[in-house]
N, C-alpha and C. Protein backbone atom coordinates (compact mmCIF):
# COMPACT_ATOMS: atom_id res chain seq x y z
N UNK A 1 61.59 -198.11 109.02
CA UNK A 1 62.85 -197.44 108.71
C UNK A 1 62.56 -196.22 107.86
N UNK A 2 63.41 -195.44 108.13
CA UNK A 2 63.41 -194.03 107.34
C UNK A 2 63.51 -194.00 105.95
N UNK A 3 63.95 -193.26 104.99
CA UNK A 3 64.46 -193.15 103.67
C UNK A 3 65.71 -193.10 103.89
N UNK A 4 66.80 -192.59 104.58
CA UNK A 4 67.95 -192.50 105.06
C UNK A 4 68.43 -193.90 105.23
N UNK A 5 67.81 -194.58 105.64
CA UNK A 5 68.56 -196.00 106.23
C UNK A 5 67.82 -197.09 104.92
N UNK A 6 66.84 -197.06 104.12
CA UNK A 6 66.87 -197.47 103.18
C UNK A 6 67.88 -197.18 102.45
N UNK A 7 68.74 -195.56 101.90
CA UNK A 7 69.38 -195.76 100.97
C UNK A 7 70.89 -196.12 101.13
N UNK A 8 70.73 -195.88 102.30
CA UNK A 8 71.90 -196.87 103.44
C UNK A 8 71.87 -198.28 103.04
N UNK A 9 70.98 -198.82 103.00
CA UNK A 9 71.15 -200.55 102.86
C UNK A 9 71.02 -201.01 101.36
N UNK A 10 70.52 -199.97 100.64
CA UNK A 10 70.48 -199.89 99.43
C UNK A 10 71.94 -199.75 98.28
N UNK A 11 73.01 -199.00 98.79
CA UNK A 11 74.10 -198.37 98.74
C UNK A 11 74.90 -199.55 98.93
N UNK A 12 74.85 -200.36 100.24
CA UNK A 12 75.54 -201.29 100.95
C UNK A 12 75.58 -202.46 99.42
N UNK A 13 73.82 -202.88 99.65
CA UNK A 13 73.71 -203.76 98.74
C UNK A 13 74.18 -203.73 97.40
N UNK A 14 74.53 -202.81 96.88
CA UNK A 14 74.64 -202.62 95.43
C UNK A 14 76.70 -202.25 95.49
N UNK A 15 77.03 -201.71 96.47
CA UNK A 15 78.88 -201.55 96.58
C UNK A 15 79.43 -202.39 97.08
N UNK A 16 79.15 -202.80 98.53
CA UNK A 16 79.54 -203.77 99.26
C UNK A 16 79.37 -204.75 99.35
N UNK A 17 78.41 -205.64 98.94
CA UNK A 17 78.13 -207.04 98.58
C UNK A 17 78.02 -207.28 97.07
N UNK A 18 78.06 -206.11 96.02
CA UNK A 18 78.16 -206.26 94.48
C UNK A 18 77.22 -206.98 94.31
N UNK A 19 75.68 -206.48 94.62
CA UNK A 19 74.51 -207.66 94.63
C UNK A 19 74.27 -206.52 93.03
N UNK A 20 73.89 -207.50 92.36
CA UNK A 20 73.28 -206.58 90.70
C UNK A 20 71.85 -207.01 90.60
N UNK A 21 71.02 -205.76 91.35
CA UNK A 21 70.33 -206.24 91.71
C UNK A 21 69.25 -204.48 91.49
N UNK A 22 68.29 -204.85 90.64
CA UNK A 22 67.74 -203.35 90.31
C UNK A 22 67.12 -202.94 91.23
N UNK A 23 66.58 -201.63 91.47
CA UNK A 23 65.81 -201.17 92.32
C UNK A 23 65.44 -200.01 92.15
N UNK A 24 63.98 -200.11 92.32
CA UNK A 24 63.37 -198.57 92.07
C UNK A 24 63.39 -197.54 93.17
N UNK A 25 62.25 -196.89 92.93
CA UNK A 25 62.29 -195.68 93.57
C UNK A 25 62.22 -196.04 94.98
N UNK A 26 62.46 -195.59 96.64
CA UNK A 26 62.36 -195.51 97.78
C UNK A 26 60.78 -194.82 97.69
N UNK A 27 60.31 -195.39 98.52
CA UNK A 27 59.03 -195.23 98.54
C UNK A 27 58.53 -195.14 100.50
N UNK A 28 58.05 -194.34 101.23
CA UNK A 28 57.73 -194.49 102.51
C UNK A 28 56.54 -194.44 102.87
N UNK A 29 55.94 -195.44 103.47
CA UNK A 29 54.56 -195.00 104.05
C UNK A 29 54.52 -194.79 104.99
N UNK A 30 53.55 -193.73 105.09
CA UNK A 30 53.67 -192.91 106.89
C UNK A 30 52.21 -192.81 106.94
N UNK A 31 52.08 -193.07 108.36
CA UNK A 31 50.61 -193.31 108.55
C UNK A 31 50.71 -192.24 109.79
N UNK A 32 49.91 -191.68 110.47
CA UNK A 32 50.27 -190.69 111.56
C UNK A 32 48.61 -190.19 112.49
N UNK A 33 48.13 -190.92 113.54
CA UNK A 33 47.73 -190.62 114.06
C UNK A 33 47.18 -189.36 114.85
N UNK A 34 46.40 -188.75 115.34
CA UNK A 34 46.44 -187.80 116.26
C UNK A 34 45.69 -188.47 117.82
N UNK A 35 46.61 -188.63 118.95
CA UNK A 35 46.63 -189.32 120.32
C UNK A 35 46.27 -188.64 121.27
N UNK A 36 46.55 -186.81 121.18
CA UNK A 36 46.45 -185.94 122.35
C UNK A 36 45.71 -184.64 121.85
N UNK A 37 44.94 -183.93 122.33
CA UNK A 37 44.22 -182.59 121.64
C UNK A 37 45.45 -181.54 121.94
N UNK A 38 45.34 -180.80 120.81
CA UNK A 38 46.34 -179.93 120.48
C UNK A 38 46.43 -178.43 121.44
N UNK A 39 47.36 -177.54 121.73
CA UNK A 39 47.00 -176.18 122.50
C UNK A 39 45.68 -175.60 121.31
N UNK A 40 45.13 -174.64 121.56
CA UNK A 40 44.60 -173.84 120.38
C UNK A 40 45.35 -172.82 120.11
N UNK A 41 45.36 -172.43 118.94
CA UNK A 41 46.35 -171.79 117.97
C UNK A 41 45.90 -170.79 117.04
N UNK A 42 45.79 -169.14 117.90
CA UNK A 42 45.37 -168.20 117.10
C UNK A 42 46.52 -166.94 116.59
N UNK A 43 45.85 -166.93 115.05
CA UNK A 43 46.71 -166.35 113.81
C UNK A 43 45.83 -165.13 113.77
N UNK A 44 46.17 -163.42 113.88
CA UNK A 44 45.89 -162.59 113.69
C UNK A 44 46.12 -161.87 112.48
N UNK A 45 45.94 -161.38 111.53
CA UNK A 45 46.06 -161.01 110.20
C UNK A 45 45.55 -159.41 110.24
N UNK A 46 46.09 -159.01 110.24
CA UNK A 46 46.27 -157.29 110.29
C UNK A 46 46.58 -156.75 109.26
N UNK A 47 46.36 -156.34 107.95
CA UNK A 47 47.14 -155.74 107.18
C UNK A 47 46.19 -154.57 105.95
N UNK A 48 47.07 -153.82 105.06
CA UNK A 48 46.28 -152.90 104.57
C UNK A 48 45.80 -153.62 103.10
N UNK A 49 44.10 -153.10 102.50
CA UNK A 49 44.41 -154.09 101.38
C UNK A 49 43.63 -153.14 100.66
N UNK A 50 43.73 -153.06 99.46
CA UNK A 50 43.13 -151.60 98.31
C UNK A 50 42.95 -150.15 99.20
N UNK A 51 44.21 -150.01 100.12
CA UNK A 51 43.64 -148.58 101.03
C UNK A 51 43.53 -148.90 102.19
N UNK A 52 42.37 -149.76 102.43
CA UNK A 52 41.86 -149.52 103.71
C UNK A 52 42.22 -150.99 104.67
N UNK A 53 42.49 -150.52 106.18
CA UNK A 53 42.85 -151.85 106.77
C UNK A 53 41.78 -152.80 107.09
N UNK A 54 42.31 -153.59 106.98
CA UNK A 54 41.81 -155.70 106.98
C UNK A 54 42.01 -156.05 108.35
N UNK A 55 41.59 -156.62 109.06
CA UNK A 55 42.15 -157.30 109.84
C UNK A 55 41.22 -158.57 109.88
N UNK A 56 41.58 -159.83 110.13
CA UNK A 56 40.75 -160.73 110.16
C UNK A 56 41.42 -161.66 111.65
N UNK A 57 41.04 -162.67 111.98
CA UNK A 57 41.64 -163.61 112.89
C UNK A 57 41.36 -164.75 112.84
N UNK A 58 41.92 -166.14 113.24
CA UNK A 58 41.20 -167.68 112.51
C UNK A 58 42.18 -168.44 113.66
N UNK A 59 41.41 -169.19 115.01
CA UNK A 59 41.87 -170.07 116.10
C UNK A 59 41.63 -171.82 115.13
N UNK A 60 42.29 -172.52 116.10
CA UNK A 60 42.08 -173.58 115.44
C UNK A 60 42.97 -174.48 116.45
N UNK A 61 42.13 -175.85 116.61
CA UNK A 61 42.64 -176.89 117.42
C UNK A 61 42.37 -178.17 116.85
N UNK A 62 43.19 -179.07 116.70
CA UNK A 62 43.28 -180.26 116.96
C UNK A 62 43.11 -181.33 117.54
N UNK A 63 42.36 -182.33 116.86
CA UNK A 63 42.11 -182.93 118.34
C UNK A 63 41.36 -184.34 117.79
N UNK A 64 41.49 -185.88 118.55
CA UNK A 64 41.13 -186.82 117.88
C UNK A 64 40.10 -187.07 118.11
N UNK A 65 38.83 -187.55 117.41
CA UNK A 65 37.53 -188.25 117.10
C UNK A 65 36.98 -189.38 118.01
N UNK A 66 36.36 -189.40 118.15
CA UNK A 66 36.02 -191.01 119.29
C UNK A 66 35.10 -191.65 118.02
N UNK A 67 35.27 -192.88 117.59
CA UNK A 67 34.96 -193.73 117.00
C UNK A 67 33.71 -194.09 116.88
N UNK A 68 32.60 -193.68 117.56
CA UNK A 68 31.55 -193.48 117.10
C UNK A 68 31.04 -192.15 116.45
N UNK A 69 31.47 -190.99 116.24
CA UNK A 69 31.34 -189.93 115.94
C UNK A 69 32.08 -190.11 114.16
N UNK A 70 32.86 -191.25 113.96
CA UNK A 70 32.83 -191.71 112.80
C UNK A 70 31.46 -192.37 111.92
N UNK A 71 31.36 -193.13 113.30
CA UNK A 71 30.23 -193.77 112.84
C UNK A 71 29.14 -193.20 111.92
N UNK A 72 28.86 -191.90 112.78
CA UNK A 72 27.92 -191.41 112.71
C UNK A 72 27.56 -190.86 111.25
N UNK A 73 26.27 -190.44 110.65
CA UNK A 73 26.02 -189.90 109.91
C UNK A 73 26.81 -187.93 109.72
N UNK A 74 27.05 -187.17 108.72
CA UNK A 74 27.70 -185.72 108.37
C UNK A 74 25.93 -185.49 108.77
N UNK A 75 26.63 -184.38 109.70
CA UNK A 75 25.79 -183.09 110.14
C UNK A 75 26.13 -182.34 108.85
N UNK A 76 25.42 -180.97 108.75
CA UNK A 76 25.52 -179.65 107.93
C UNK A 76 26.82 -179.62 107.83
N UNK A 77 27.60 -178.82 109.06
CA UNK A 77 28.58 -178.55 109.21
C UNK A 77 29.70 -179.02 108.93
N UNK A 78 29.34 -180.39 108.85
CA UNK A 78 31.06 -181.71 108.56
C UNK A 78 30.87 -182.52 107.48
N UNK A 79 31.53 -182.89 106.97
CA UNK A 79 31.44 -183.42 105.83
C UNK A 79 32.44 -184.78 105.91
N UNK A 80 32.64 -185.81 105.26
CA UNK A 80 33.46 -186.67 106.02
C UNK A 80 33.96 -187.51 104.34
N UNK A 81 35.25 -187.86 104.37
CA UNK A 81 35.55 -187.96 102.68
C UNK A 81 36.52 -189.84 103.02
N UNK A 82 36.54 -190.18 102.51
CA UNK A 82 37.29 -191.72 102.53
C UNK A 82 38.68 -191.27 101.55
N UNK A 83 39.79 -191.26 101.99
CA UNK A 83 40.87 -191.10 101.23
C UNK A 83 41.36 -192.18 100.76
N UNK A 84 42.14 -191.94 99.52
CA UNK A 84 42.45 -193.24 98.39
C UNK A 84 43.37 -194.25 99.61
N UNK A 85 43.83 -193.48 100.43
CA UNK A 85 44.90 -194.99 101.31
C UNK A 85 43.79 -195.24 102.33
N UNK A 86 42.32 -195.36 102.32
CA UNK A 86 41.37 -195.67 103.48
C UNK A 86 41.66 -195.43 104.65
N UNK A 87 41.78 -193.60 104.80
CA UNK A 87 41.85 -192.61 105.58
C UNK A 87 40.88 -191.90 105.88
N UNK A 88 40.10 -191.55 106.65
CA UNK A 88 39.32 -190.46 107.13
C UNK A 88 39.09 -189.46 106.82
N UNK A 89 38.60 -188.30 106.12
CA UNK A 89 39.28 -186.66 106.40
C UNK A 89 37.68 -186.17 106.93
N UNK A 90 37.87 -185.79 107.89
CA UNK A 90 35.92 -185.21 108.94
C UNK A 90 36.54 -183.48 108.64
C-alpha cells in the first residue's frame, strides 16, 4: 500500500472507530528493480563559460546485471558497494 492509503486507514482508525491508539511516522519501503534495458539517452550541453564556448555531451543506458557478473570480482572500471538496505550499487 501507498502512503495515501496508509493515512487513509490511519485517519479511519483514529475518527471512525475512536481507536486511541498512537502512531508514528508513515514509513514506505520501496524496493525497485530494473527488468528491461533502457532506450539510450543522450544530453548535449552547449553553452558559453569564462568567454569561450563549452560544449560537452554524456549518453547513458540502463540496463539489468545477470547474476553472475555480481558474482564476479570489480574490474578497474566498476566498483561495486553493498548498501545499508543490502542493495547492490555496480
Amino acid at each position: 500500500m501507498g502512503e495515501l492509503h496508509l493515512e487513509i486507514a490511519r485517519d479511519r482508525l483514529i475518527n471512525d472507530f475512536k481507536a486511541k491508539a498512537e502512531i508514528g511516522k508513515i514509513e514506505i519501503g520501496y524496493r525497485e528493480a530494473i527488468l528491461t534495458p533502457s532506450p539510450s539517452c543522450t544530453e548535449v550541453f552547449d553553452r558559453e563559460i569564462a568567454g569561450k564556448q563549452a560544449r560537452a555531451s554524456c549518453t547513458a543506458t540502463v540496463s539489468p546485471l545477470e547474476e553472475s557478473f555480481l558474482d564476479s570480482t570489480s574490474s578497474d572500471n566498476s566498483k561495486t558497494m553493498i548498501l545499508s538496505d543490502s542493495n547492490r550499487l555496480t
